[in-house]
C-alpha atoms as a PDB file:
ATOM      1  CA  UNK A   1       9.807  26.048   8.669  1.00  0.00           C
ATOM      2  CA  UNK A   2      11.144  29.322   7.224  1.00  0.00           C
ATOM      3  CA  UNK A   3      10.434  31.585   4.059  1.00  0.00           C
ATOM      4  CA  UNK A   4      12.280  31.850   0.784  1.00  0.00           C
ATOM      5  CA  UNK A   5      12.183  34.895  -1.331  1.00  0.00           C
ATOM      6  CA  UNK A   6       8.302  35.602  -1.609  1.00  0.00           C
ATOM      7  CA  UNK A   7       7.551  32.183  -0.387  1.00  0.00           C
ATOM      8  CA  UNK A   8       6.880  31.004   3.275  1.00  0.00           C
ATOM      9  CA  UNK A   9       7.450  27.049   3.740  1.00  0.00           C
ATOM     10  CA  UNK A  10       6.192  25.150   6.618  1.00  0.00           C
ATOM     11  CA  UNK A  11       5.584  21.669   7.532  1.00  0.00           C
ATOM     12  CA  UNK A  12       2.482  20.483   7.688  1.00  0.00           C
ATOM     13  CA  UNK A  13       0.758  17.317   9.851  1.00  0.00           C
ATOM     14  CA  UNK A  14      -2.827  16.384   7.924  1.00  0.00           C
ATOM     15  CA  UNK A  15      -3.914  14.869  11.393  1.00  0.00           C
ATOM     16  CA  UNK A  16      -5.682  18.137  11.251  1.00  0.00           C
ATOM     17  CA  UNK A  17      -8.558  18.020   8.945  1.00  0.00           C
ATOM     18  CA  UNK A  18      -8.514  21.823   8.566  1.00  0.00           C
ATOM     19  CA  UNK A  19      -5.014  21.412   7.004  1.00  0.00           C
ATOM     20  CA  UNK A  20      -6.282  18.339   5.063  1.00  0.00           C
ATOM     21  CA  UNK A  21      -8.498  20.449   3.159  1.00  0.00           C
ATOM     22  CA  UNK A  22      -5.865  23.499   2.275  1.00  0.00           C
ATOM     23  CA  UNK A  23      -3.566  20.368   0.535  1.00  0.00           C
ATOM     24  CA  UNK A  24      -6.830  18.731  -1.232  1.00  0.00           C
ATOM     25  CA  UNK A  25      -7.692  22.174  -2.706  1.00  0.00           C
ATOM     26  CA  UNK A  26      -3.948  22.143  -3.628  1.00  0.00           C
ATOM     27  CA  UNK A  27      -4.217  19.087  -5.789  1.00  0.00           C
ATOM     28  CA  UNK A  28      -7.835  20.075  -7.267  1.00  0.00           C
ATOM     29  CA  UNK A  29      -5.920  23.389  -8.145  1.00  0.00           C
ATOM     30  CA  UNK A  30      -3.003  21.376  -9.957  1.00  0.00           C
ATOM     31  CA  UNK A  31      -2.626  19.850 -12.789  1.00  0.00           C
ATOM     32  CA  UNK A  32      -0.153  17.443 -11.225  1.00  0.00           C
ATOM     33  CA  UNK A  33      -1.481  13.908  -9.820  1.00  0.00           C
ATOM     34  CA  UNK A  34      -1.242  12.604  -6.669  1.00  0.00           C
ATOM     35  CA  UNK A  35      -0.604   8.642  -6.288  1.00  0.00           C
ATOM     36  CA  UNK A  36      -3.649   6.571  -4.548  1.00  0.00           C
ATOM     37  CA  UNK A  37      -1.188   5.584  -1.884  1.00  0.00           C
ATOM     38  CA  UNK A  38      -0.878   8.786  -1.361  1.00  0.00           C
ATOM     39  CA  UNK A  39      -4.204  10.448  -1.997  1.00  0.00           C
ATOM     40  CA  UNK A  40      -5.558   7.787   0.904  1.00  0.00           C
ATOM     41  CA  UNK A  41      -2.998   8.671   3.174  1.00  0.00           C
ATOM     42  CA  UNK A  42      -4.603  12.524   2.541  1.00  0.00           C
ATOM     43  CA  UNK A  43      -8.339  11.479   2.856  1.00  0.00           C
ATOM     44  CA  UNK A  44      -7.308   9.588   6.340  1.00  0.00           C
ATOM     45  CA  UNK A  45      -6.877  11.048   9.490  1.00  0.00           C
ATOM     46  CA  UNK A  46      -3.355   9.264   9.897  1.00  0.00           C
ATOM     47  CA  UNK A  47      -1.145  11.805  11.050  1.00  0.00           C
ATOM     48  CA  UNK A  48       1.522  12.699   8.257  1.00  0.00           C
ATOM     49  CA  UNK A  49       4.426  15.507   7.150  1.00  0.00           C
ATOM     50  CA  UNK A  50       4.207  17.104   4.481  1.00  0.00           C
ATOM     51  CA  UNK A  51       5.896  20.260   3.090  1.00  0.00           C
ATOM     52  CA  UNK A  52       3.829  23.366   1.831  1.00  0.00           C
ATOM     53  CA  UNK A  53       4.662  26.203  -0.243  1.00  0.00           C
ATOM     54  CA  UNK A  54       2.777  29.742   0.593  1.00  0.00           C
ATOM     55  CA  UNK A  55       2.084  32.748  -1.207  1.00  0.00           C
ATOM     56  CA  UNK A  56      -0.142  35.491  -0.170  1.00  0.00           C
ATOM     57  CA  UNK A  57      -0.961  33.107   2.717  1.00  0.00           C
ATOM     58  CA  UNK A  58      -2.055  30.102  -0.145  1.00  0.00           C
ATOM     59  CA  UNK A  59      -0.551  27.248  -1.126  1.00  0.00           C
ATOM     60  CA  UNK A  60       0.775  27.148  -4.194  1.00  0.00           C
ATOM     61  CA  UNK A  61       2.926  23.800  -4.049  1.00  0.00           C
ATOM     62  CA  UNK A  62       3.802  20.917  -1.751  1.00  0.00           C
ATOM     63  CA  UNK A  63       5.607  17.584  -1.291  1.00  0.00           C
ATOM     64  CA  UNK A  64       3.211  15.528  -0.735  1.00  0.00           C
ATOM     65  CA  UNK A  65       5.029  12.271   1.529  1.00  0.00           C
ATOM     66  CA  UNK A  66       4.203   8.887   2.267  1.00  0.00           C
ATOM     67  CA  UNK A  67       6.789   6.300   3.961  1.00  0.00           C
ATOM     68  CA  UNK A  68       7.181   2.772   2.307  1.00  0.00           C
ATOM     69  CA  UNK A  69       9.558   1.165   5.186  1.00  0.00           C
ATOM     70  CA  UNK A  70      12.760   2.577   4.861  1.00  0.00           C
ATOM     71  CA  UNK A  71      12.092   4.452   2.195  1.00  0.00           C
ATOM     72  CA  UNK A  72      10.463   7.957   2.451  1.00  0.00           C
ATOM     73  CA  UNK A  73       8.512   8.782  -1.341  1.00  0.00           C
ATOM     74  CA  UNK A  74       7.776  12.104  -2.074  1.00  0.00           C
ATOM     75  CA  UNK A  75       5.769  13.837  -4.989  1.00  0.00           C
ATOM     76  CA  UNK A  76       6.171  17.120  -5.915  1.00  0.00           C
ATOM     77  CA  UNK A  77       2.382  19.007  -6.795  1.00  0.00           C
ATOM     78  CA  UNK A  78       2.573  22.850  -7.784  1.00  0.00           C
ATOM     79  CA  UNK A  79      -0.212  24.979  -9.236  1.00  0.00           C
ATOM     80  CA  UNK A  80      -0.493  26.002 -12.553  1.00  0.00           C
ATOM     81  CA  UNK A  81       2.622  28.173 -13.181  1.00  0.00           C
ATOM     82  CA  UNK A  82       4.491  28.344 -10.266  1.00  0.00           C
ATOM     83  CA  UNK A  83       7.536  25.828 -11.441  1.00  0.00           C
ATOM     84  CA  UNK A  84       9.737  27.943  -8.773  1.00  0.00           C
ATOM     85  CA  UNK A  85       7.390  27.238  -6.297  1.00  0.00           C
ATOM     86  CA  UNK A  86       7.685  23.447  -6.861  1.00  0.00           C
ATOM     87  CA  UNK A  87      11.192  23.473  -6.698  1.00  0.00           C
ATOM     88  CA  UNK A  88      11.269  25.527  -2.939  1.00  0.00           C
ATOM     89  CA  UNK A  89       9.111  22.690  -2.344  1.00  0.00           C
ATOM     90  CA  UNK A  90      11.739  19.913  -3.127  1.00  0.00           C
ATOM     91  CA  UNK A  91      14.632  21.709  -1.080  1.00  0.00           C
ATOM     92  CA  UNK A  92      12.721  22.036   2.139  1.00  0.00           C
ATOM     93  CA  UNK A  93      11.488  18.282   1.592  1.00  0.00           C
ATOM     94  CA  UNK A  94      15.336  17.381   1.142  1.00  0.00           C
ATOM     95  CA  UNK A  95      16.102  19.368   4.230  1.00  0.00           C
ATOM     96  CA  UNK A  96      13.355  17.801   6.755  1.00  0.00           C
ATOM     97  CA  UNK A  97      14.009  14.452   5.478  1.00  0.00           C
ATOM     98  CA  UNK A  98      17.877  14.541   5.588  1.00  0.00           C
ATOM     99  CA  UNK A  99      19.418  11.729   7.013  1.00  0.00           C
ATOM    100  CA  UNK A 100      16.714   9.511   5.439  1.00  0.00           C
ATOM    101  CA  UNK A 101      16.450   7.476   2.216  1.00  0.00           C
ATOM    102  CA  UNK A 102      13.681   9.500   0.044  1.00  0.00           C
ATOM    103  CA  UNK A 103      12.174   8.712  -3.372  1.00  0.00           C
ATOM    104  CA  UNK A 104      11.050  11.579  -5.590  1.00  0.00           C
ATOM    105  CA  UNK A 105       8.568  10.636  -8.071  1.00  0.00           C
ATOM    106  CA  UNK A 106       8.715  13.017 -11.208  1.00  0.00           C
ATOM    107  CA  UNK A 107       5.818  15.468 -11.834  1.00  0.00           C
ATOM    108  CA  UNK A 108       3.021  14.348 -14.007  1.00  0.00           C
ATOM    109  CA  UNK A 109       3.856  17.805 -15.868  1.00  0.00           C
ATOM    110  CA  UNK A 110       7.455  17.258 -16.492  1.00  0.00           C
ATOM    111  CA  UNK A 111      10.612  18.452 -14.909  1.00  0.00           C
ATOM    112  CA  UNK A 112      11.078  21.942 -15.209  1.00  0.00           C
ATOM    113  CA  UNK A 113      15.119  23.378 -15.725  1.00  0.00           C
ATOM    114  CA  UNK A 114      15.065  24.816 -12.151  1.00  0.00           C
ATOM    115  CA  UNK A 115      13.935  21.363 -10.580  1.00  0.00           C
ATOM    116  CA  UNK A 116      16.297  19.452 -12.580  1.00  0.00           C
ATOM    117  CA  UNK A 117      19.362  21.554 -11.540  1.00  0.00           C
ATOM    118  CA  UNK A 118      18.168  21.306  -7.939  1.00  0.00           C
ATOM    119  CA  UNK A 119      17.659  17.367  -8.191  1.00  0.00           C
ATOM    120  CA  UNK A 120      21.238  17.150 -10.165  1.00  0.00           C
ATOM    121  CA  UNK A 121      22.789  18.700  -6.482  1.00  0.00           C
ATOM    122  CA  UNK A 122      22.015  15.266  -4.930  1.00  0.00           C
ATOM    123  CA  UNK A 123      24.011  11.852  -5.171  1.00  0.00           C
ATOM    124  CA  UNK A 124      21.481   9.566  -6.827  1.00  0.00           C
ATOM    125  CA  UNK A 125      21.563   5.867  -5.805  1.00  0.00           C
ATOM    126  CA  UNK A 126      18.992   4.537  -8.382  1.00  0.00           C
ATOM    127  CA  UNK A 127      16.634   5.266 -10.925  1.00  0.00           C
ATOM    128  CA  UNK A 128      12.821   4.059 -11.468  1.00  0.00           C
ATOM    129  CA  UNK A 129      10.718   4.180 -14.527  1.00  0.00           C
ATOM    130  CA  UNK A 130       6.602   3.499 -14.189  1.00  0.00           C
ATOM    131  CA  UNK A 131       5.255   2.948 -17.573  1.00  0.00           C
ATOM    132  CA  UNK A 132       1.328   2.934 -18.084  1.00  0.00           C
ATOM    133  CA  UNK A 133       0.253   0.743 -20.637  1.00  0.00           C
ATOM    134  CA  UNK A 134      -3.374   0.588 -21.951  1.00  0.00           C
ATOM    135  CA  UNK A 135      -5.276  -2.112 -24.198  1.00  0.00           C
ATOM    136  CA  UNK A 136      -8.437  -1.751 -26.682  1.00  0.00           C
ATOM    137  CA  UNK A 137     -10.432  -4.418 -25.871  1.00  0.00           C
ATOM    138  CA  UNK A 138     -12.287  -3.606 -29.078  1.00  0.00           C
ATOM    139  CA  UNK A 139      -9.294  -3.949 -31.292  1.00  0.00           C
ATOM    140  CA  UNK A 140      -8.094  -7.092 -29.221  1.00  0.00           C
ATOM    141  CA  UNK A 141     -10.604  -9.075 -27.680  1.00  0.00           C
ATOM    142  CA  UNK A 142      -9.991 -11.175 -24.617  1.00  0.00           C
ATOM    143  CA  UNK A 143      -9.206 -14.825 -24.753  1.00  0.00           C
ATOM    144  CA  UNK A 144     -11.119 -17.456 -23.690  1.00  0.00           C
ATOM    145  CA  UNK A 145      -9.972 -19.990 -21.047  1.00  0.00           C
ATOM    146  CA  UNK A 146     -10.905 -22.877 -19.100  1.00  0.00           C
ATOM    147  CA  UNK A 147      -9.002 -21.507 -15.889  1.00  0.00           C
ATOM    148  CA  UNK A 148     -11.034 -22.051 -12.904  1.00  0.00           C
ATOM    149  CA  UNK A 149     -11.119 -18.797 -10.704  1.00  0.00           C
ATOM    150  CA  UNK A 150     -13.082 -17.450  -7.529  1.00  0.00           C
ATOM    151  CA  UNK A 151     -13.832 -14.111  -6.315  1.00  0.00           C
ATOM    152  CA  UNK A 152     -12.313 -12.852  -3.644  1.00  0.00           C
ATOM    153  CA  UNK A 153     -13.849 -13.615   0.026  1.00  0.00           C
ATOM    154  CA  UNK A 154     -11.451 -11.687   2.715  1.00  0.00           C
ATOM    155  CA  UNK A 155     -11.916 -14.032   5.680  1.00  0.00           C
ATOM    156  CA  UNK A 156     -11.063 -16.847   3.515  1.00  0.00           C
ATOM    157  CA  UNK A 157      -8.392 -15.240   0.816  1.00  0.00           C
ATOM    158  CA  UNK A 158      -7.139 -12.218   2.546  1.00  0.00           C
ATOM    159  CA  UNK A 159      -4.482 -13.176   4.509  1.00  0.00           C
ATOM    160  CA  UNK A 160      -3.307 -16.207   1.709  1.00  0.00           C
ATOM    161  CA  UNK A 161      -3.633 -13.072  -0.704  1.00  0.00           C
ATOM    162  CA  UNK A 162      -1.401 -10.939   1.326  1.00  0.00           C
ATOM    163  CA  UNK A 163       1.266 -13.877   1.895  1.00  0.00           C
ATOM    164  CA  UNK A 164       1.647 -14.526  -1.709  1.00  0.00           C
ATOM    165  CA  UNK A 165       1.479 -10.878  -2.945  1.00  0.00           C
ATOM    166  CA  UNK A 166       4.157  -9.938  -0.725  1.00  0.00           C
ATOM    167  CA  UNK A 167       6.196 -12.936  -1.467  1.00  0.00           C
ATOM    168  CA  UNK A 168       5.786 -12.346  -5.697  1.00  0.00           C
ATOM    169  CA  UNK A 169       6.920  -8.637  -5.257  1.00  0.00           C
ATOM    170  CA  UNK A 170       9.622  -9.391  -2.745  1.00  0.00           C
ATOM    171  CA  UNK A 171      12.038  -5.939  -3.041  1.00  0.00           C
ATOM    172  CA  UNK A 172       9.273  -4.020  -4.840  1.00  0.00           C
ATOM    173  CA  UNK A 173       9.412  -0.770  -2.290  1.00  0.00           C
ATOM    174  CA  UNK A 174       5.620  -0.625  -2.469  1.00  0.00           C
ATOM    175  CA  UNK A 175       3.844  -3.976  -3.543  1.00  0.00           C
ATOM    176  CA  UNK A 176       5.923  -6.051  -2.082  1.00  0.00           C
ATOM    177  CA  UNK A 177       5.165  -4.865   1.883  1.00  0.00           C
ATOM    178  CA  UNK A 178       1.284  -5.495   1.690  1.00  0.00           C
ATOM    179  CA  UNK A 179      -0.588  -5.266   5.184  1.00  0.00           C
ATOM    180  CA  UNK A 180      -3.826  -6.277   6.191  1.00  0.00           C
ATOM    181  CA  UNK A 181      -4.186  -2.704   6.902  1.00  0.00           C
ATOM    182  CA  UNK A 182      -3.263  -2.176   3.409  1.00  0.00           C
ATOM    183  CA  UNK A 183      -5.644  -4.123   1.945  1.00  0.00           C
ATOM    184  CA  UNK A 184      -8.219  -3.229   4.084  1.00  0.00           C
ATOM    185  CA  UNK A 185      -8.130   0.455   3.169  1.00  0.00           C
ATOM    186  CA  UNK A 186      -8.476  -0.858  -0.593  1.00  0.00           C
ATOM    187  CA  UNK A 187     -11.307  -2.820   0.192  1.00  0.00           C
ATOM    188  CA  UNK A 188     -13.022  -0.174   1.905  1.00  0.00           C
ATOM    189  CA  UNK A 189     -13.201   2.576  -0.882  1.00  0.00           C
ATOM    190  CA  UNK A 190     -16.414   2.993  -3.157  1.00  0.00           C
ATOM    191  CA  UNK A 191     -14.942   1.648  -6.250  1.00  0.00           C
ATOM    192  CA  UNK A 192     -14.511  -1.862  -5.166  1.00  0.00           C
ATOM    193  CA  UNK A 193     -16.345  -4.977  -6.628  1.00  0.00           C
ATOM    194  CA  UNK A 194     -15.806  -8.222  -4.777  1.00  0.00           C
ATOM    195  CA  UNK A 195     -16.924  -9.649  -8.487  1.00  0.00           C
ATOM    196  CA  UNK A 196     -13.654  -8.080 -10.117  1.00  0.00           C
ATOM    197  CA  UNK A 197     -10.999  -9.257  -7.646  1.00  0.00           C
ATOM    198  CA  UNK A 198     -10.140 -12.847  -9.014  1.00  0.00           C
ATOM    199  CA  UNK A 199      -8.425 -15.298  -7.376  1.00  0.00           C
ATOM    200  CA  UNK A 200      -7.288 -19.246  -8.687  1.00  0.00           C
ATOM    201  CA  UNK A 201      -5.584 -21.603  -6.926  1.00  0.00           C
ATOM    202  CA  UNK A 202      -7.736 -24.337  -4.274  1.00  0.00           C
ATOM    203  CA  UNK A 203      -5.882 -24.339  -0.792  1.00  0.00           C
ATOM    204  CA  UNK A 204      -4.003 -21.344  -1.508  1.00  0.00           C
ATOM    205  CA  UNK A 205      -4.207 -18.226  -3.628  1.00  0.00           C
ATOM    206  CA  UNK A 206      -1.904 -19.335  -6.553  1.00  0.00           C
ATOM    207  CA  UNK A 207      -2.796 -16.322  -8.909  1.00  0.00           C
ATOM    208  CA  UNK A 208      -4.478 -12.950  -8.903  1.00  0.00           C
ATOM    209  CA  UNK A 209      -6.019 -10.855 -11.100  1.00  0.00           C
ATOM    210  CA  UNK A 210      -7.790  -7.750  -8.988  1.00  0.00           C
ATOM    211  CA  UNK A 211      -9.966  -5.251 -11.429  1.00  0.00           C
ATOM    212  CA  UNK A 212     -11.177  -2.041 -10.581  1.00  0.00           C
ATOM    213  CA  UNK A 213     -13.350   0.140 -12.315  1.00  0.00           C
ATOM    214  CA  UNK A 214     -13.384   3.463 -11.530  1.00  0.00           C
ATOM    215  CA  UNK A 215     -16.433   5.705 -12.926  1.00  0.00           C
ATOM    216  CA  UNK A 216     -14.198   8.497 -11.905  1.00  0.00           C
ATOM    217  CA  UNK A 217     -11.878   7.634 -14.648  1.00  0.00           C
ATOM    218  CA  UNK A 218     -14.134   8.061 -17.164  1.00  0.00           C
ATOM    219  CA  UNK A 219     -16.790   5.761 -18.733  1.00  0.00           C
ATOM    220  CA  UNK A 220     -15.670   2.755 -20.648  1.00  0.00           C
ATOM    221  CA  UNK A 221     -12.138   2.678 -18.677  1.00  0.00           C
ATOM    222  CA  UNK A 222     -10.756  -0.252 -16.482  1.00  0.00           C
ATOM    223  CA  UNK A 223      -7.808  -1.098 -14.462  1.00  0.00           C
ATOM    224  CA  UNK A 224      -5.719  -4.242 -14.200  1.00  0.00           C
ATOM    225  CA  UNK A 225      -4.952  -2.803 -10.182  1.00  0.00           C
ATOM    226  CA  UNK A 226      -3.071  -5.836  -8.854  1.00  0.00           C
ATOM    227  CA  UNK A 227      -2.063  -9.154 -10.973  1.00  0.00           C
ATOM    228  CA  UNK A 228       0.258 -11.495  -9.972  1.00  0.00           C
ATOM    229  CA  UNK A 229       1.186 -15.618  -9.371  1.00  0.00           C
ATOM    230  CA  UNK A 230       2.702 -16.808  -6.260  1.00  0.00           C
ATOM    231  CA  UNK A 231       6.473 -17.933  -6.558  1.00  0.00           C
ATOM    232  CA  UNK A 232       5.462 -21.801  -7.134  1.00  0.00           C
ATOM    233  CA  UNK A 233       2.807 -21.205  -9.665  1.00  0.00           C
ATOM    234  CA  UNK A 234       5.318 -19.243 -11.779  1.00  0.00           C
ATOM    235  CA  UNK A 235       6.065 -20.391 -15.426  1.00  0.00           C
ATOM    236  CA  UNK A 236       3.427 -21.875 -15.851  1.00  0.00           C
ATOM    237  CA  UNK A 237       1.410 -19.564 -17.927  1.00  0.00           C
ATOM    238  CA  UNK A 238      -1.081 -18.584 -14.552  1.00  0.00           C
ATOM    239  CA  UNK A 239      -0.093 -14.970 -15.272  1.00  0.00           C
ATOM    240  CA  UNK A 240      -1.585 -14.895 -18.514  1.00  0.00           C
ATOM    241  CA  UNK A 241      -4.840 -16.632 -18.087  1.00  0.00           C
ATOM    242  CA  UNK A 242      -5.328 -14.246 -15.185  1.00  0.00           C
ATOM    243  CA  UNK A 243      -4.775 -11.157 -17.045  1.00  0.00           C
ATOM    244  CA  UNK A 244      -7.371 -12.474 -20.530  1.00  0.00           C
ATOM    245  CA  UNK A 245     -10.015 -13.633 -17.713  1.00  0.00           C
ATOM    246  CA  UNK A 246      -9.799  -9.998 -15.875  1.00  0.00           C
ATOM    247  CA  UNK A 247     -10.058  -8.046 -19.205  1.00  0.00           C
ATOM    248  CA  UNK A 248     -13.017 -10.748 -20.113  1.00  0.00           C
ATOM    249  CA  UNK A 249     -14.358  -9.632 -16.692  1.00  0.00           C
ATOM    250  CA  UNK A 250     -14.596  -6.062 -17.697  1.00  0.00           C
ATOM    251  CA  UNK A 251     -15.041  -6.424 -21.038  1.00  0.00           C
ATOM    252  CA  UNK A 252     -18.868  -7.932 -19.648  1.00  0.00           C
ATOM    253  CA  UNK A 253     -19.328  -4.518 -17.638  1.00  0.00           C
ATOM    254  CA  UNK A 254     -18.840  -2.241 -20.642  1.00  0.00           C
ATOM    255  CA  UNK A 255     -14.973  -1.505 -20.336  1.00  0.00           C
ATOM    256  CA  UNK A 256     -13.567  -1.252 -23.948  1.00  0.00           C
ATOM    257  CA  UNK A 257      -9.669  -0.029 -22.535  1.00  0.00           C
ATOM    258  CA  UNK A 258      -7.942  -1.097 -20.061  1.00  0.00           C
ATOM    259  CA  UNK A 259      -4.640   0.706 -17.833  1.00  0.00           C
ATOM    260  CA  UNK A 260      -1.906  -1.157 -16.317  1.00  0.00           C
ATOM    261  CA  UNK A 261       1.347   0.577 -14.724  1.00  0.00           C
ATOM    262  CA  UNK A 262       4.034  -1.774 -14.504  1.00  0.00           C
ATOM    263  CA  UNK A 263       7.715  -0.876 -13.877  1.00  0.00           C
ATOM    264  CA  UNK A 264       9.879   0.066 -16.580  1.00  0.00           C
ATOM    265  CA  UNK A 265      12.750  -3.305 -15.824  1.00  0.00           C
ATOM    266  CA  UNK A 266       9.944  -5.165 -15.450  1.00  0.00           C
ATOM    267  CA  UNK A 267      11.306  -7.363 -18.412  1.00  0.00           C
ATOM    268  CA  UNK A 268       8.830 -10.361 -18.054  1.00  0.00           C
ATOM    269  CA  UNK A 269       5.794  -8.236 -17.376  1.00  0.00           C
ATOM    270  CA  UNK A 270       6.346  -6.109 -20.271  1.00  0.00           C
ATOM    271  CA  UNK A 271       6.926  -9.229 -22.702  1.00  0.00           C
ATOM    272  CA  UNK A 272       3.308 -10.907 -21.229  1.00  0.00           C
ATOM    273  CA  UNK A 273       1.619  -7.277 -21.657  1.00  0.00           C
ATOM    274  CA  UNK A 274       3.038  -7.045 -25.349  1.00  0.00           C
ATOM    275  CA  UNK A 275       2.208 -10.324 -26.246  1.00  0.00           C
ATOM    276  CA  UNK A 276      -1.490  -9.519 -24.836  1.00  0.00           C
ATOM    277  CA  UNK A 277      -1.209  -5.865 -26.981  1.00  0.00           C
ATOM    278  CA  UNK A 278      -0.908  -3.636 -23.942  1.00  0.00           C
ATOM    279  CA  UNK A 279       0.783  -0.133 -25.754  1.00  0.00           C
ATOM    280  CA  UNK A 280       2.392   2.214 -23.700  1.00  0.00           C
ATOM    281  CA  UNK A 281       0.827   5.659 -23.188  1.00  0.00           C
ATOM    282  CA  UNK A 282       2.512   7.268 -20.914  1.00  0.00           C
ATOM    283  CA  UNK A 283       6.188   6.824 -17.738  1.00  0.00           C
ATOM    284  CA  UNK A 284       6.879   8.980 -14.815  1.00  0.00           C
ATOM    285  CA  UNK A 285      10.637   8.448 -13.497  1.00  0.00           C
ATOM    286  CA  UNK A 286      12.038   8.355 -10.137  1.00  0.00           C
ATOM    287  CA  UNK A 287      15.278   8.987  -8.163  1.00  0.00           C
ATOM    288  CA  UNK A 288      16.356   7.522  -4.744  1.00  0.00           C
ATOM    289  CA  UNK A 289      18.368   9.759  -2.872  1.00  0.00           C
ATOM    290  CA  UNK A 290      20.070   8.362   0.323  1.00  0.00           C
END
């Protein structure tokens, strides 16, 4: 694309796996973290742009891009110590995408004074807080319930599961625009147990509670990955019973704390998570730029 001061910036398409590899050594190299949506979009052959930073003909930072409809979301990944570099990295993203609606997901590192100025030049249309929440199943044991749940069959559930997903995150930029590519990409990677995607609900899927434990994450760790109740099974209390029988779930593999991310105006999630003594550990912020 062009070169600023020291660094050289180009665009890069990861149809190549060549170029694949230079981002993924990137990331292992940083001590930024890269989304899963985002992080599968990498490990595919799906052709995508992305912007890199060089120095010394190696990259030392990139936006990292993935399109959500309308919406173009970017995170920013830099190695260790090269702040400036990150923020190069946000201008020439700003410049290829101009024109388009883009999301920029804070680093996991923190905003440096440099980025901040440089994200301050742009009219901001909104603002988006992720908060990650975890729960010690040993200091707060699951309930018991009587709910009657399945596990998850994909030529029977998966296109009920997709319906009602889609329909209980309607405007939600990512959940709410489920595919059955999407959910087939999930179901394909080597973390996934049939046996910890629940589903309730007898000629449709009235409530979810999908599980997913990673031994990459570290042993004893869970995830509540996707929970939800379809529109008519709302206030009911569905929500809930779903969450207590998924941390049950995993509490009978071994997990003793479970993760959530939920967003941050999320008021009725974050009431059922405190109620079920979900603490927050961590929130990454975002800004829409159109």
């Amino acid at each position: 694309m062009s070169s600023t001061s020291a660094f050289d910036v180009e665009l890069i398409t990861t149809a190549s796996a060549h170029e694949r590899l230079r981002l993924q050594d990137l990331i292992e190299r940083s001590p930024d973290v890269v989304s899963e949506h985002k992080a599968l979009g990498l490990a595919s052959s799906r052709t995508q742009r992305h912007v890199g930073v060089r120095l010394a003909n190696q990259f030392v930072a990139a936006a990292i891009v993935a399109q959500h409809g309308e919406v173009w979301n970017v995170e920013l990944i830099a190695h260790t110590n090269s702040e400036h570099a990150r923020m190069v990295a946000f201008d020439a993203v700003m410049v290829d995408l101009d024109g388009e609606v883009v999301q920029l997901w804070e680093p996991t590192t923190g905003l440096s004074v440099e980025l901040e100025e440089a994200i301050s030049r742009y009219d901001v249309d909104d603002t988006r807080t992720l908060l990650h929440l975890t729960r010690d199943l040993t200091l707060h044991h699951p309930e018991l319930s009587e709910l009657e749940a399945r596990t998850f069959a994909i030529e029977r559930d998966g296109a009920a599961f997709i319906t009602a997903n889609n329909l209980a995150f309607a405007g939600h930029k990512e959940q709410g625009a489920w595919t059955a590519s999407t959910l087939n990409e999930r179901i394909a990677q080597p973390w996934f147990d049939a046996s910890l995607f629940l589903v309730s609900g007898e000629a449709s899927v009235a409530g979810w509670c999908w599980c997913k434990i990673d031994p990459s994450h570290g042993e004893g760790h869970g995830e509540i990955y996707v929970i939800g109740t379809s529109p008519s099974a709302q206030g009911q209390g569905l929500g809930r019973k779903m969450l207590e029988l998924g941390c049950a779930t995993m509490a009978g593999r071994g997990v003793t704390h479970v993760d959530l991310y939920v967003d941050g105006d999320n008021i009725a999630a974050l009431a059922l998570y405190e109620r079920a003594h979900f603490v927050e550990t961590s929130r990454r912020r975002s800004w829409l730029f159109s």
